[in-house]
Protein backbone atom coordinates (compact mmCIF):
# COMPACT_ATOMS: atom_id res chain seq x y z
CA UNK A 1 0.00 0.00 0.00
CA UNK A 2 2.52 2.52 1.27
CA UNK A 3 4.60 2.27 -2.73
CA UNK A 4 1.38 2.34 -4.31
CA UNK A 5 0.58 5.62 -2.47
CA UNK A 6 3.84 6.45 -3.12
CA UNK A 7 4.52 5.84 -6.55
CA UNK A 8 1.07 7.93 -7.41
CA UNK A 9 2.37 10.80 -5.68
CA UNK A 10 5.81 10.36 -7.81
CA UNK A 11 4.40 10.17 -11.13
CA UNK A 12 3.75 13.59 -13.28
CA UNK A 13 1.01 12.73 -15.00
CA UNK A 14 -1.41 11.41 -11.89
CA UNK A 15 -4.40 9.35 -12.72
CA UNK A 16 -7.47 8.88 -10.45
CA UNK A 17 -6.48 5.83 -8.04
CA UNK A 18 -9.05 3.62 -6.41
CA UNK A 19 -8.10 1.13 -3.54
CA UNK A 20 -10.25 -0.92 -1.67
CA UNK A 21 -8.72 -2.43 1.48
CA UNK A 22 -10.54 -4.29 4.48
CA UNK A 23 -9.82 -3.18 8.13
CA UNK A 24 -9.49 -6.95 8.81
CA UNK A 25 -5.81 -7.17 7.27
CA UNK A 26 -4.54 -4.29 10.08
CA UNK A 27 -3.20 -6.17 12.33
CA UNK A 28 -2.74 -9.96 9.88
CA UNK A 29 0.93 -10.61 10.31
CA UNK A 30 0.87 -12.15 7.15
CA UNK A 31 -0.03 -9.04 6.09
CA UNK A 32 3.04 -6.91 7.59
CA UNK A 33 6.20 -5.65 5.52
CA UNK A 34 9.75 -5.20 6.84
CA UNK A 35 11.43 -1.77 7.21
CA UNK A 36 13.67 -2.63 4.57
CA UNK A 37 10.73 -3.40 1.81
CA UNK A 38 9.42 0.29 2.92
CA UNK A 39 12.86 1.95 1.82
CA UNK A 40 14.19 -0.54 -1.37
CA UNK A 41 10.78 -2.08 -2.30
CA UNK A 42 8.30 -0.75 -5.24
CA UNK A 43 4.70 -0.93 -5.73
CA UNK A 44 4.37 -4.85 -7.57
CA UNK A 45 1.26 -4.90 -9.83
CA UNK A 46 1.87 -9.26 -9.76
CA UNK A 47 3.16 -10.43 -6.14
CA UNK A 48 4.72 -14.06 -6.81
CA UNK A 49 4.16 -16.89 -4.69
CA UNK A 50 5.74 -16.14 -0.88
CA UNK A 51 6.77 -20.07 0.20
CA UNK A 52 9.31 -21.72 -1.59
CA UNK A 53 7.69 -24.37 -4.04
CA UNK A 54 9.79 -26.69 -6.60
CA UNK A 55 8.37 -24.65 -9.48
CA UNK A 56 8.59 -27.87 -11.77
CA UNK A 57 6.03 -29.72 -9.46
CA UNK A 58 3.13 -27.14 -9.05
CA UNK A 59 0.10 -28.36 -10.95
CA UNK A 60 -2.01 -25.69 -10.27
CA UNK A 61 -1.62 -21.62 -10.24
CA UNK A 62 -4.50 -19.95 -8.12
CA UNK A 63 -4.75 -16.12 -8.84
CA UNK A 64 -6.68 -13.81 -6.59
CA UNK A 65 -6.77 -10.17 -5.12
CA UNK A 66 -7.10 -8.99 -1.84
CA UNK A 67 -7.84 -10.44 1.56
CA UNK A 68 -8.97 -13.82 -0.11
CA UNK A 69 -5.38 -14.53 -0.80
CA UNK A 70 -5.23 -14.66 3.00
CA UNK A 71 -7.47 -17.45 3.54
CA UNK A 72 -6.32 -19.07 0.70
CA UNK A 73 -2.53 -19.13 1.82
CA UNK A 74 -4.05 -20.37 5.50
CA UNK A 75 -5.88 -22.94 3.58
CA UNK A 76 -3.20 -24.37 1.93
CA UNK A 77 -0.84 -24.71 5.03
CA UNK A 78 -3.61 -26.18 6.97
CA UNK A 79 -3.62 -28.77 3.95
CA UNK A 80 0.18 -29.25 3.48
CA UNK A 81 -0.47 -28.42 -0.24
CA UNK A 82 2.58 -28.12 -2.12
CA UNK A 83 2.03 -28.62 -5.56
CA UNK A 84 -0.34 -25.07 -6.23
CA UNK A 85 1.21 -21.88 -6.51
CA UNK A 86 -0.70 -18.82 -5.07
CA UNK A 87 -0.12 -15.78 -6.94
CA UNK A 88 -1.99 -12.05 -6.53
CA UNK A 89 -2.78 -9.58 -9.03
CA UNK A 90 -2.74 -6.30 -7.11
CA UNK A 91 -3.63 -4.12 -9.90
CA UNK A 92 -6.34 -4.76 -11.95
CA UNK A 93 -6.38 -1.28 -14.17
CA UNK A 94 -4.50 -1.11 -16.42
CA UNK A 95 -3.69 -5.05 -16.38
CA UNK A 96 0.64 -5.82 -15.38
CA UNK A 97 0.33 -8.64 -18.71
CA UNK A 98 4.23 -8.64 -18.52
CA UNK A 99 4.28 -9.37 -14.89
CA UNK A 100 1.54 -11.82 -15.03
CA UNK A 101 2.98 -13.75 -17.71
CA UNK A 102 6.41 -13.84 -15.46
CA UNK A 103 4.48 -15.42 -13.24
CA UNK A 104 2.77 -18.45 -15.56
CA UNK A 105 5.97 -18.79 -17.00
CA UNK A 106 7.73 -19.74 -13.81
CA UNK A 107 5.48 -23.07 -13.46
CA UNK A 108 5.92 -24.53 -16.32
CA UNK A 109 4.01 -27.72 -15.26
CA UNK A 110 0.93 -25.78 -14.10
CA UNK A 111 -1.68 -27.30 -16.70
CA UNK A 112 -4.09 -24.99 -14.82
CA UNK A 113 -4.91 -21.41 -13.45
CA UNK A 114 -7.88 -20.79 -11.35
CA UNK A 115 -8.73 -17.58 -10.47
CA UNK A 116 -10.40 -17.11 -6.63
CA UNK A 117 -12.72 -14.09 -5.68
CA UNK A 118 -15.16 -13.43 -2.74
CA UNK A 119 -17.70 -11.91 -4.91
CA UNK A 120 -20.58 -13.47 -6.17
CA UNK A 121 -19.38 -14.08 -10.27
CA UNK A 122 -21.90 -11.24 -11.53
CA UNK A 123 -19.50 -8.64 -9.53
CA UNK A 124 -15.62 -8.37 -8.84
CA UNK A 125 -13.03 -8.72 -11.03
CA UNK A 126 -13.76 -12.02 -12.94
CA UNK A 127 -15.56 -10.20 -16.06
CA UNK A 128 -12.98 -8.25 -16.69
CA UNK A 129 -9.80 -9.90 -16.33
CA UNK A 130 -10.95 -13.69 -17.65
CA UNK A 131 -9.77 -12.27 -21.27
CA UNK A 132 -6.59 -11.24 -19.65
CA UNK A 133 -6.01 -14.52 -18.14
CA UNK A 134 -6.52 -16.60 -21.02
CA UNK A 135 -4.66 -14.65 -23.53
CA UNK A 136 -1.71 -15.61 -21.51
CA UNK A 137 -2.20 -19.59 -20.72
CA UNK A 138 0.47 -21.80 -22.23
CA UNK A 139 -0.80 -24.15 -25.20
CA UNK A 140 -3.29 -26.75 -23.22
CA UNK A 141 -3.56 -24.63 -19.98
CA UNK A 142 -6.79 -24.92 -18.28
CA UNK A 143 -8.81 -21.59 -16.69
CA UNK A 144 -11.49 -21.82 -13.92
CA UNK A 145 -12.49 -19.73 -11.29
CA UNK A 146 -13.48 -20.24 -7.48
CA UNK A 147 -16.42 -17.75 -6.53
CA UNK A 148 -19.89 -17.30 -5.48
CA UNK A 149 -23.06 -18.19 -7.15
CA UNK A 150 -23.78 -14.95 -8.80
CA UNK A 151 -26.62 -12.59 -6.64
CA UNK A 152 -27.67 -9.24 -7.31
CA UNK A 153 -26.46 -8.57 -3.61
CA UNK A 154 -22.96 -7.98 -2.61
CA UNK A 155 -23.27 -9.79 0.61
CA UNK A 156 -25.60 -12.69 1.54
CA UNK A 157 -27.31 -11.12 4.50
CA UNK A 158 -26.78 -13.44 6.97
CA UNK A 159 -23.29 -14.46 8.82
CA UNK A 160 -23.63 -18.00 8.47
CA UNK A 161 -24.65 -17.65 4.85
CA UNK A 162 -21.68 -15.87 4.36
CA UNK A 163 -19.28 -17.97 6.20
CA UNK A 164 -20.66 -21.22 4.28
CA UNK A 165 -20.28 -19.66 0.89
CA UNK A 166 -16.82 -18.13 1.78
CA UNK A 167 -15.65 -21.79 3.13
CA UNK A 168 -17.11 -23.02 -0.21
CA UNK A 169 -15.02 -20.60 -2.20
CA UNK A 170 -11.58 -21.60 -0.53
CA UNK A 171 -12.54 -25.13 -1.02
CA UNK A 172 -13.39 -24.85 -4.66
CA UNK A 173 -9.94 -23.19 -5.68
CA UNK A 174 -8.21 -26.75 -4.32
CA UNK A 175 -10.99 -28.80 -5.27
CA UNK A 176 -9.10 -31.71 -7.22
CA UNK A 177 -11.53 -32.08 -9.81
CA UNK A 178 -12.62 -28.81 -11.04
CA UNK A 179 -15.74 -30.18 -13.32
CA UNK A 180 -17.15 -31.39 -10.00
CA UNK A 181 -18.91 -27.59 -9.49
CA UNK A 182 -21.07 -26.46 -5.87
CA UNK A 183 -23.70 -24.52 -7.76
CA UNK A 184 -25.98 -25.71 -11.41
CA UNK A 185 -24.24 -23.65 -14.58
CA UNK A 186 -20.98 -23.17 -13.29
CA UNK A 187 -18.29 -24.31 -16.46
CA UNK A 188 -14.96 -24.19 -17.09
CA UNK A 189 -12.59 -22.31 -19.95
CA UNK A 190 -9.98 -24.02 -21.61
CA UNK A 191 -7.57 -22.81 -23.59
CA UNK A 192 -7.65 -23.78 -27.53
């Protein structure tokens, strides 16, 4: 947050910027930088995967933005998951393709990418990235997504709604089989 602030101030020509953040990542220690990233870091539009994984062995790539990535990294420890790569795309607008496809390129035995959102699939960033994503799969790469059933309400009303569908979300990005879908309609994209 603190180069992306930063690095708008910096630039000459400054564009409107529009950052949505949850108070419930404030005090995540997970979600804490060193000092020394403050003073020598930048603002990264892609952040690569934070646990060391033998690159030639992950299967799956999950993108995401946000806090999900939060639950999702939990989620995977909790599961001793090795072989799925957790990546975040922290800038949506315009889209970092160069960074991104870094990233793909550094798994070169991922056969899949699923991207993971909190929002229900008529909302968040799904629509307009799923072109992005695909233009850069490999030959034979695979793209799904792990969200909720789509609702013309941002939020399902009640807590236990809410947790169920959030707990269903985190399960479908690691869901082995990713034609096996929660909710009637749901597909999945390949790439020709």
């Amino acid at each position: 947050m603190f180069h992306l602030l930063r690095r708008q101030m910096l630039r000459p020509i400054r564009k409107p910027l529009i950052v949505f953040t949850p108070k419930s990542l404030l005090r995540s220690k997970d979600a804490a930088s060193p000092i020394a990233e403050l003073t020598q870091g930048r603002f990264q539009p892609v952040i690569a995967e934070v646990e060391t994984l033998k690159a030639n062995k992950v299967r799956r790539i999950i993108a995401c933005s946000g806090k999900v990535y939060y639950e999702l990294l939990a989620a995977r420890r909790a599961r001793g998951i090795s072989d799925m790569a957790i990546i975040r795309i922290e800038q949506l607008y315009p889209f970092p393709h160069d960074d991104f496809t870094a990233q793909i390129a550094a798994y070169p035995s991922a056969g899949e990418l699923v991207w993971c959102q909190e929002e229900p699939g008529n909302q968040g960033a799904w629509h307009r990235i799923q072109h992005y994503l695909l233009r850069h799969l490999r030959k034979g790469m695979r793209l799904d997504y792990a969200l909720r059933p789509s609702s013309a309400a941002p939020a399902a009303g009640y807590l236990a709604v809410h947790q169920e569908q959030q707990k269903a979300v985190i399960e479908a990005a690691f869901r082995d089989d990713l034609d096996i879908k929660p909710n009637p309609g749901a597909i999945h994209h390949e790439h020709p």
